[in-house]
Protein backbone atom coordinates (compact mmCIF):
# COMPACT_ATOMS: atom_id res chain seq x y z
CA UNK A 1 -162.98 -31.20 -19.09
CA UNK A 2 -160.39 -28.56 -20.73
CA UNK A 3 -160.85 -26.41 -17.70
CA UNK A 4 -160.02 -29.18 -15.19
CA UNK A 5 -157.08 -30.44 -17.49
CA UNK A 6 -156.02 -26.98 -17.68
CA UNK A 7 -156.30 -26.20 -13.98
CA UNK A 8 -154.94 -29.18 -13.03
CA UNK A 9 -151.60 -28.54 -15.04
CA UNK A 10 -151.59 -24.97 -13.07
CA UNK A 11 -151.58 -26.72 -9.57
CA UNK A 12 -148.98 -29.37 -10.73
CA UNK A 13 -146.85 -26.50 -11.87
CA UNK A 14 -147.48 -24.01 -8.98
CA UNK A 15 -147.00 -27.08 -7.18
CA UNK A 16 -143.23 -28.05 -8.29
CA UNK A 17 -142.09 -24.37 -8.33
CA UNK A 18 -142.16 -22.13 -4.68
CA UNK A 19 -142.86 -18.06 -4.51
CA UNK A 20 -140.59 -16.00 -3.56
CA UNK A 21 -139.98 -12.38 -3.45
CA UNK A 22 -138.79 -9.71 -5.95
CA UNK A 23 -134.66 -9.63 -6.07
CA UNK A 24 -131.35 -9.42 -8.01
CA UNK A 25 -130.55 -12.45 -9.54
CA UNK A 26 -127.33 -14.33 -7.83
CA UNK A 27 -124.15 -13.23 -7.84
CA UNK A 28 -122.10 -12.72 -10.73
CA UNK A 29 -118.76 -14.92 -10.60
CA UNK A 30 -117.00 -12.27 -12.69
CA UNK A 31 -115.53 -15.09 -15.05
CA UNK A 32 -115.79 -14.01 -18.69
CA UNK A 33 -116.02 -16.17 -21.70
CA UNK A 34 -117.37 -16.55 -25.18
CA UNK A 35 -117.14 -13.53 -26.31
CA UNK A 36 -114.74 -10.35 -26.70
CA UNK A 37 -116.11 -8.57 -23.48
CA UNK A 38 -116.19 -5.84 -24.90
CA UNK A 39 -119.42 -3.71 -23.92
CA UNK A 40 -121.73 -2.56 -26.46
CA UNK A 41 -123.82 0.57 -26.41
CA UNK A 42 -126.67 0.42 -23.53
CA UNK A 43 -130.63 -0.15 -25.00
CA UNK A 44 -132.18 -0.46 -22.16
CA UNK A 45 -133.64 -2.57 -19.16
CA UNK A 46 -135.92 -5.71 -18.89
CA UNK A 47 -137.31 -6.97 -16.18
CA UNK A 48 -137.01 -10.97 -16.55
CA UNK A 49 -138.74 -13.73 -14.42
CA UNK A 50 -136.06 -15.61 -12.37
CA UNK A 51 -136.34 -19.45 -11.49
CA UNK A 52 -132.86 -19.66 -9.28
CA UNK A 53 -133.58 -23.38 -8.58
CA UNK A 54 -134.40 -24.43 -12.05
CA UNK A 55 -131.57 -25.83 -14.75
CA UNK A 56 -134.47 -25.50 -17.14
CA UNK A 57 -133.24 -21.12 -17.32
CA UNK A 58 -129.84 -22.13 -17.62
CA UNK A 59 -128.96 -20.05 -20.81
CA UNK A 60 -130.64 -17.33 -18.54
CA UNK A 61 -128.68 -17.98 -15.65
CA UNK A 62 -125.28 -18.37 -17.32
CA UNK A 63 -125.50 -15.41 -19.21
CA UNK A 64 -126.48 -13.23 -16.45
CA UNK A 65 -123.90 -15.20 -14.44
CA UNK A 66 -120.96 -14.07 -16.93
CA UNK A 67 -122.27 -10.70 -17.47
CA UNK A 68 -122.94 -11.28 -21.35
CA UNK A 69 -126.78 -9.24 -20.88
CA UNK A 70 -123.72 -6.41 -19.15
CA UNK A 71 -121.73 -6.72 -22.59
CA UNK A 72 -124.79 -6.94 -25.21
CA UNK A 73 -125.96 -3.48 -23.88
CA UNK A 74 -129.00 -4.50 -21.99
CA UNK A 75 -129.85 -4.20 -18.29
CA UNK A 76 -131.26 -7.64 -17.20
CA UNK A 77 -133.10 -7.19 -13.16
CA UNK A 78 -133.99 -10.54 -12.39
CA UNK A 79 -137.56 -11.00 -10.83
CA UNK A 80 -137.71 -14.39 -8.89
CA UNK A 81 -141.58 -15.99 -9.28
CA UNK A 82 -140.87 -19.51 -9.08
CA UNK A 83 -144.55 -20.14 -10.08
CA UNK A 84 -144.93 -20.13 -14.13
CA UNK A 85 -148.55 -19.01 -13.87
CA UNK A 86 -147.54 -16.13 -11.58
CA UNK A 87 -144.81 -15.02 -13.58
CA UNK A 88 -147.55 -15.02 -16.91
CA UNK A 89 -149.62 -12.76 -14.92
CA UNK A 90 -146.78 -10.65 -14.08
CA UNK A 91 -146.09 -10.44 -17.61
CA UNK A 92 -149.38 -9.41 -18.75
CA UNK A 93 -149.61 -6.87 -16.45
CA UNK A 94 -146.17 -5.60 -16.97
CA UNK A 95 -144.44 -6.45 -14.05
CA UNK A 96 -141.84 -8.68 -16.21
CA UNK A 97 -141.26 -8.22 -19.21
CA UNK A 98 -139.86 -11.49 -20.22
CA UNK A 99 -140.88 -15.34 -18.84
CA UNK A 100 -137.44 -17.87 -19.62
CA UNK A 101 -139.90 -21.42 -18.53
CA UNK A 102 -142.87 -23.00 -19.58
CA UNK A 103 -145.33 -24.05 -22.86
CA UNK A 104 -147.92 -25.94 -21.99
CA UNK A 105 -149.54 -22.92 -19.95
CA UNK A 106 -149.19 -19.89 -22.51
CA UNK A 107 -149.82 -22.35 -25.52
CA UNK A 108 -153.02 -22.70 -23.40
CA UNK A 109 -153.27 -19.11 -23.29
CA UNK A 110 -152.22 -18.29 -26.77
CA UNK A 111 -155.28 -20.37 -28.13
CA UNK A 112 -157.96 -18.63 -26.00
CA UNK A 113 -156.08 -15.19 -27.76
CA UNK A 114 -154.15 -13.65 -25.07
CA UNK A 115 -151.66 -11.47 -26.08
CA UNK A 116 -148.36 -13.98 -25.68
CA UNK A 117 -145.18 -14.88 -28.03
CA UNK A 118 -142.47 -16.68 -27.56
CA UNK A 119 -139.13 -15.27 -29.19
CA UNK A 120 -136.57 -17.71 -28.16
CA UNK A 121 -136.00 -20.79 -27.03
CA UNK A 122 -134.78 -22.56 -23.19
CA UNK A 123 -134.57 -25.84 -23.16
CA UNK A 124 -135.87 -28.93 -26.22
CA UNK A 125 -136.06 -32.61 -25.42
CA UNK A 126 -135.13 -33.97 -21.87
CA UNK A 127 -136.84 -36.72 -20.27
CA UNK A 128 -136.86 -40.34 -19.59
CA UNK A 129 -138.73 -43.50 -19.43
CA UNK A 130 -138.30 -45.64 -16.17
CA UNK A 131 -138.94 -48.64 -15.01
CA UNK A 132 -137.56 -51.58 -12.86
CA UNK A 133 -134.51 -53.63 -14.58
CA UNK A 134 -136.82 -56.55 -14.68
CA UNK A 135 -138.85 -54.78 -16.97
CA UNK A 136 -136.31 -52.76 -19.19
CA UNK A 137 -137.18 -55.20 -22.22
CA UNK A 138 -140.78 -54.68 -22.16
CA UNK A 139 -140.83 -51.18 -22.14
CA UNK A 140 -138.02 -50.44 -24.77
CA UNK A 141 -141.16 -49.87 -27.51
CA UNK A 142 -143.82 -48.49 -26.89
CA UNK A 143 -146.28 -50.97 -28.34
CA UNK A 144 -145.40 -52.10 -24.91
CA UNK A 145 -147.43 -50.51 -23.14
CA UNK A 146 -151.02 -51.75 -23.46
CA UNK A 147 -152.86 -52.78 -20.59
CA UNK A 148 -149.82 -51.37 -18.32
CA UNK A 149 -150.25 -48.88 -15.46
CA UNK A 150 -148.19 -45.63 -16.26
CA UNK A 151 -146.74 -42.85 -13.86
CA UNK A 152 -146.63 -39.01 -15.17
CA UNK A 153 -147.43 -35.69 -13.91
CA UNK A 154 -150.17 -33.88 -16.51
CA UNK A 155 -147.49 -30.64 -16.52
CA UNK A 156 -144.57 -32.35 -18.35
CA UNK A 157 -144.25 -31.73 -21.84
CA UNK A 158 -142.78 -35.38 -22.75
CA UNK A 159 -145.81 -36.84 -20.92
CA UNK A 160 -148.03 -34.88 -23.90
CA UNK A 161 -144.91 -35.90 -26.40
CA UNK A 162 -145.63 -39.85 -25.51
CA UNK A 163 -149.03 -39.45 -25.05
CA UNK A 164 -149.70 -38.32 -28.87
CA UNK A 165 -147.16 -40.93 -29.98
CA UNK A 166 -149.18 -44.13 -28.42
CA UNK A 167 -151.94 -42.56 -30.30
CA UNK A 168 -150.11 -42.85 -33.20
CA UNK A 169 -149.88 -46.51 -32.60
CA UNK A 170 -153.34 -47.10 -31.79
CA UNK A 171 -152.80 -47.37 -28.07
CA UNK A 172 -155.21 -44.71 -26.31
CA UNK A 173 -154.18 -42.59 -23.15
CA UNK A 174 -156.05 -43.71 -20.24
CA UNK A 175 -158.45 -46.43 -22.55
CA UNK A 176 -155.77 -48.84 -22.93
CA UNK A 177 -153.23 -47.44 -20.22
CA UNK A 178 -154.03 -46.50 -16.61
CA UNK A 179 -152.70 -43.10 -15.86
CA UNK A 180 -151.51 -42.25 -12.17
CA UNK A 181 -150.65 -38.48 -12.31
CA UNK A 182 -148.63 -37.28 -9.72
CA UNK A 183 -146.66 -34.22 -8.53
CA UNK A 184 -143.38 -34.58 -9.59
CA UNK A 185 -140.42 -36.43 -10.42
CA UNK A 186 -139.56 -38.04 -6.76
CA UNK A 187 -143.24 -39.53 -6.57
CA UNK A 188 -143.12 -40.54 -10.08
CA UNK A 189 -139.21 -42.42 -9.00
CA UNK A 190 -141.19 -43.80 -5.97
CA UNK A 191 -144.02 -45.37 -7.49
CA UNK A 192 -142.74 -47.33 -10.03
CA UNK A 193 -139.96 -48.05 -7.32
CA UNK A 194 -142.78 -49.43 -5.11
CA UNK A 195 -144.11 -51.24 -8.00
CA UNK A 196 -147.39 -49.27 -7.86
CA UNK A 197 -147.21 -48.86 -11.53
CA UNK A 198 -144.86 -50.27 -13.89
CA UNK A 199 -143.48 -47.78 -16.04
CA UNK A 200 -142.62 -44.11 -15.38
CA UNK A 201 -141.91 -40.68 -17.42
CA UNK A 202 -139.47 -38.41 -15.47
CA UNK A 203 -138.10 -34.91 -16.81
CA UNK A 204 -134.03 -34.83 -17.39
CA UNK A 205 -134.44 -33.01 -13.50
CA UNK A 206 -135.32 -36.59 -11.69
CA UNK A 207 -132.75 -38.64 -13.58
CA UNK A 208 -130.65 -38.85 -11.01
CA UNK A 209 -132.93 -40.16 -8.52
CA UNK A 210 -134.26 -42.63 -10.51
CA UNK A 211 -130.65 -43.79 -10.57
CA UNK A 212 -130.00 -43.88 -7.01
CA UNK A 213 -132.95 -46.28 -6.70
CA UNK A 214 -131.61 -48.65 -8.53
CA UNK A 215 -134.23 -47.63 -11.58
CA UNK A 216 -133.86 -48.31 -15.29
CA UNK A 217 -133.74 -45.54 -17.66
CA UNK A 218 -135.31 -46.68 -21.26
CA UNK A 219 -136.74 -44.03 -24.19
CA UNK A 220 -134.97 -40.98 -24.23
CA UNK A 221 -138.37 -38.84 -25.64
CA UNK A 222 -136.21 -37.00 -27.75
CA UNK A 223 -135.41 -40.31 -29.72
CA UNK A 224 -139.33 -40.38 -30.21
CA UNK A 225 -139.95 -37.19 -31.30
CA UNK A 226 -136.82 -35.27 -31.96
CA UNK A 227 -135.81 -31.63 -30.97
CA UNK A 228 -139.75 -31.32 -29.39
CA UNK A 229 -139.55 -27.55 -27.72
CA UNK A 230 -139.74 -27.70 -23.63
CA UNK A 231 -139.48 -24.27 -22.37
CA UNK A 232 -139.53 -21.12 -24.52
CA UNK A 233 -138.74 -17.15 -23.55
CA UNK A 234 -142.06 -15.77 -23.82
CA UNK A 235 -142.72 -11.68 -23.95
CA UNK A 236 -145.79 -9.82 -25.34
CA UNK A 237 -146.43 -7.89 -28.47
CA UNK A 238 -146.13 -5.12 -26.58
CA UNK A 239 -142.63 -5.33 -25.42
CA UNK A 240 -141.81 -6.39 -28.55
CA UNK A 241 -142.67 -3.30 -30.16
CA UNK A 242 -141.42 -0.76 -27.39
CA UNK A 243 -138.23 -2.92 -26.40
CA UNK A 244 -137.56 -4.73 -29.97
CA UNK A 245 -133.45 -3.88 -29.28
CA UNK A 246 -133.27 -4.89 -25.57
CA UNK A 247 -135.10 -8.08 -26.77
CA UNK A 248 -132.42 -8.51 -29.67
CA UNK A 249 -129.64 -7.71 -27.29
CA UNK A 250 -130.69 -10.21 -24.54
CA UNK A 251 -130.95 -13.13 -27.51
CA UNK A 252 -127.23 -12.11 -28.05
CA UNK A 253 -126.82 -13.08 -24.35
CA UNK A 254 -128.55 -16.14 -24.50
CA UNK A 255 -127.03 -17.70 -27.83
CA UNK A 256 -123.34 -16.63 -25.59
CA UNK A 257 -124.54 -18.86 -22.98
CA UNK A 258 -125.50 -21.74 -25.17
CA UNK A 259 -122.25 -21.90 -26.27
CA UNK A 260 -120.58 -22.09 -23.33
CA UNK A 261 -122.90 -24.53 -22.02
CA UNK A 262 -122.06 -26.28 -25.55
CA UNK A 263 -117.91 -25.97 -24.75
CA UNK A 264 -117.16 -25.03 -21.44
CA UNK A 265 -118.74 -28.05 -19.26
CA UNK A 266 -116.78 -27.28 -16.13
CA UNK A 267 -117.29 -23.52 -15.93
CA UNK A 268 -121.26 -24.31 -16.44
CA UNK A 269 -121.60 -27.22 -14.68
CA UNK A 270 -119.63 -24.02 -11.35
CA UNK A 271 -122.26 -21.67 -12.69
CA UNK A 272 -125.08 -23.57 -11.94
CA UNK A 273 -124.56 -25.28 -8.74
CA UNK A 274 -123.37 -21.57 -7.33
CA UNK A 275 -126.72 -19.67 -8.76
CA UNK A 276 -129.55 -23.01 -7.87
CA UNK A 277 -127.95 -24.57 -4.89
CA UNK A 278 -128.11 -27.82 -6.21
CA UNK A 279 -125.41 -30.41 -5.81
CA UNK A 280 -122.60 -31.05 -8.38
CA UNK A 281 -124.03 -34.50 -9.25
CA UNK A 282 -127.32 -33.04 -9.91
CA UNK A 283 -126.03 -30.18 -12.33
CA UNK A 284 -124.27 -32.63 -14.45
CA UNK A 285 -126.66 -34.92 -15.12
CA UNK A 286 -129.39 -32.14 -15.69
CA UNK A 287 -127.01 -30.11 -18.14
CA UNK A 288 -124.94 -33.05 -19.70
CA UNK A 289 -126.65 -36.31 -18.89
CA UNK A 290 -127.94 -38.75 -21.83
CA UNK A 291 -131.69 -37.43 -21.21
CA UNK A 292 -130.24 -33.84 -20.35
CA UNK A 293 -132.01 -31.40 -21.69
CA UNK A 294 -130.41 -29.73 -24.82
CA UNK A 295 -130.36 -25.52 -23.87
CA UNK A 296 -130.59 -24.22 -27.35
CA UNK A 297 -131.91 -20.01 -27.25
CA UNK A 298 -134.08 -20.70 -31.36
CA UNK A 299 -137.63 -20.27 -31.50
CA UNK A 300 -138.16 -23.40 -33.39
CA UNK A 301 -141.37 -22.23 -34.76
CA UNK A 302 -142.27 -24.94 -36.58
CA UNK A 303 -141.57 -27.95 -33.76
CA UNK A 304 -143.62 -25.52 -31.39
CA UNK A 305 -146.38 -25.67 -33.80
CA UNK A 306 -146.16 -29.27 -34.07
CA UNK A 307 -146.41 -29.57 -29.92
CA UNK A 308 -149.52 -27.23 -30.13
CA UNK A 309 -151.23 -29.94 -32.61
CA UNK A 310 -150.22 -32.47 -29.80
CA UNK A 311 -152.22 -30.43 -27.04
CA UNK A 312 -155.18 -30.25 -29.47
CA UNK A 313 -155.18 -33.63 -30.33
CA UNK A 314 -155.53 -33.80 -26.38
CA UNK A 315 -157.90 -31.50 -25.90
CA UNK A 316 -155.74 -29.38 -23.07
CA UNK A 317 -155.85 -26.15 -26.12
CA UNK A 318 -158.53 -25.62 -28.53
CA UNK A 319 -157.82 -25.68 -31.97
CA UNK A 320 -156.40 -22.47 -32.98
CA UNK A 321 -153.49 -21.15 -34.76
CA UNK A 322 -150.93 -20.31 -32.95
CA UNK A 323 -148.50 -20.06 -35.53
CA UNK A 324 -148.57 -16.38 -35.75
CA UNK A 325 -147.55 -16.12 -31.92
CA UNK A 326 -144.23 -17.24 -32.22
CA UNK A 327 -141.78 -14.72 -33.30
CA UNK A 328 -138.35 -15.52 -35.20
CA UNK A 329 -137.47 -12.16 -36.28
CA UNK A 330 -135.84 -11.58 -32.61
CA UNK A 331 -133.64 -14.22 -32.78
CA UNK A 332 -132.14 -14.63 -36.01
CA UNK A 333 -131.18 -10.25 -35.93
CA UNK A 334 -129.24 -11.73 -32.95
CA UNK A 335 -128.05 -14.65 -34.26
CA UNK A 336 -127.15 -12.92 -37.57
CA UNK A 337 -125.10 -10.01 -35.33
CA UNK A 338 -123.07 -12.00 -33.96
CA UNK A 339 -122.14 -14.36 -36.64
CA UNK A 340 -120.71 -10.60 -38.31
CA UNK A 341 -118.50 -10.97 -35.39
CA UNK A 342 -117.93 -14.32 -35.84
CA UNK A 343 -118.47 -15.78 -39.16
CA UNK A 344 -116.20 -18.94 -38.81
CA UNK A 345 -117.95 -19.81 -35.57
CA UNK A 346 -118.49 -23.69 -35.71
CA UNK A 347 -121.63 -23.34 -33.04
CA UNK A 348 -123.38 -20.16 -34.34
CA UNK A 349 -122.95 -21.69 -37.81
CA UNK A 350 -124.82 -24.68 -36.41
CA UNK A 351 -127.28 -22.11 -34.78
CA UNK A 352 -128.24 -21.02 -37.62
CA UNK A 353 -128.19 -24.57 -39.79
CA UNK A 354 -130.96 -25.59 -36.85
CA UNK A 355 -132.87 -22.25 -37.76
CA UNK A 356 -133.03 -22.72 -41.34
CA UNK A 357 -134.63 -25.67 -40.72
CA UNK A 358 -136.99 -25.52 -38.19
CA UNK A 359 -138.12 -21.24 -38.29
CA UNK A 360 -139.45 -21.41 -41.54
């Protein structure tokens, strides 16, 4: 059963991303912000898996985008494999040296004791609850749901988020639901459109297409289960040891791009539709919408460790501890560098508030 669950979250994945080959990432717009620009002494290269159609990389994106990897001393060559379980093989044979996407999949991984660990952070929370307006009140609890027919694809974190909380209420995953798993986001939108099922869960990516057909948007599944991790930067132990300071100096570029994501909504909102090709009104609502995914660069050991007990509750990991594969050291030298540069900071100081409490 673990093995079909497992493979079955590979396919949906491979499914929703396309392979492509080896290149630069985009273009760089040459606009500077969020930082002094001045360039710091050069540590090195990594090689970093590139997703150019995914908002999910967007701390990635933007900070290659304004040159901030440039500034913080490290050379960033962007590799695109738009596949997350090609881009963990690359990485465990050394062909990346750094994977921005994904849990599920190396959480998997992690508990069968491959050599993974995430060091940073991509995206928390995003997702939605949909449904036709007829329905809205229905489906505003969750106790709602008994004896309903539910649309999700097996990939999504938020579909394991909900899953463990209708346990929590007694209300059993396909015993007292009926499950239709699907690809993605557009046949999820469909479905429930259709009225094939009655209630939907939809990453912060197919919000705007549930709008434009005429859908309802409910739970936000961060309200459920707040700051719940989505995608993490993931490396091995062995590029932490032999590139600890490129790692350190690539965080620095990340926690940059979180705050201009954070301030600068215009210039981000540019960034992104230049480097994915997606469309303005996509962008926004993926970066700023009310079931946007929140881009925040921490670890957030402790809510990752919480997910993992979701998964074995499941039964999509064993029960292992995983605790020891998530690395906050990284991070807070980062965070803690440039708060010396910027100890007033309002954002880095909240950085760091969010660390204290959930890297411990």
């Amino acid at each position: 059963m673990k093995k079909r669950v497992r493979k079955a979250i590979e396919v949906m994945i491979a499914a929703s991303l396309l392979i492509s080959t080896l290149t630069a990432c985009g273009s760089s717009s040459g606009k500077k912000s969020s930082g002094s620009g001045v360039k710091k002494a050069s540590v090195g290269t990594l090689e970093v898996a590139w997703f150019p159609s995914s908002i999910k990389s967007a701390l990635t994106t933007v900070a290659y985008d304004q040159g901030y990897f440039e500034e913080e001393g490290v050379t960033v060559n962007c590799d695109v494999l738009l596949s997350t379980a090609d881009s963990l093989t690359a990485l465990s044979t050394g062909k990346v040296d750094v994977v921005p996407v994904g849990i599920t999949l190396q959480l998997q991984f992690m508990a069968e004791g491959q050599d993974l660990i995430f060091f940073g952070g991509s995206a928390q929370e995003g997702g939605a609850i949909i449904t036709k307006p007829e329905n809205t009140e229905q489906f505003a609890e969750l106790s709602g749901w008994a004896g309903k027919k539910w649309a999700s694809a097996r990939s999504y974190t938020g579909d394991n988020i909900i899953r463990a909380k209708l346990r929590e209420i007694g209300i059993i995953p396909e015993q007292d639901i009926e499950i239709d798993y699907l690809n993605d986001d557009t046949s999820i939108v469909q479905a429930v459109s259709k009225g094939q099922v009655d209630v939907g869960y939809i990453t912060a990516d197919g919000v705007q297409t549930a709008k434009n057909f005429g859908l309802d948007l409910g739970i936000k599944v961060g309200d459920i289960d707040p700051c719940y991790p989505c995608c993490r930067q993931t490396t091995t132990s062995k590029v932490v040891q032999e590139k600890h300071d490129e790692l350190v100096a690539y965080q620095r570029g990340l926690i940059r791009a979180y705050k201009l994501i954070l301030n600068d909504h215009d210039n981000a909102i540019d960034i992104m539709v230049r480097q994915t090709g997606q469309t303005e009104e996509y962008v926004t609502e993926a970066l700023y919408g009310d079931y946007a995914s929140r881009y925040n660069p921490d670890p957030a050991k402790n809510r990752v460790v919480d997910y993992a007990a979701y998964l074995i509750g499941e039964g999509i990991i064993k029960d292992a501890d995983i605790s020891g594969n998530v690395n906050t050291e990284i991070f807070r030298e980062a965070l803690d560098q440039i708060l010396k540069e910027y100890p007033d900071d309002p954002d880095y100081l909240a950085l760091k508030e969010f660390s204290d409490k959930y890297d411990v």
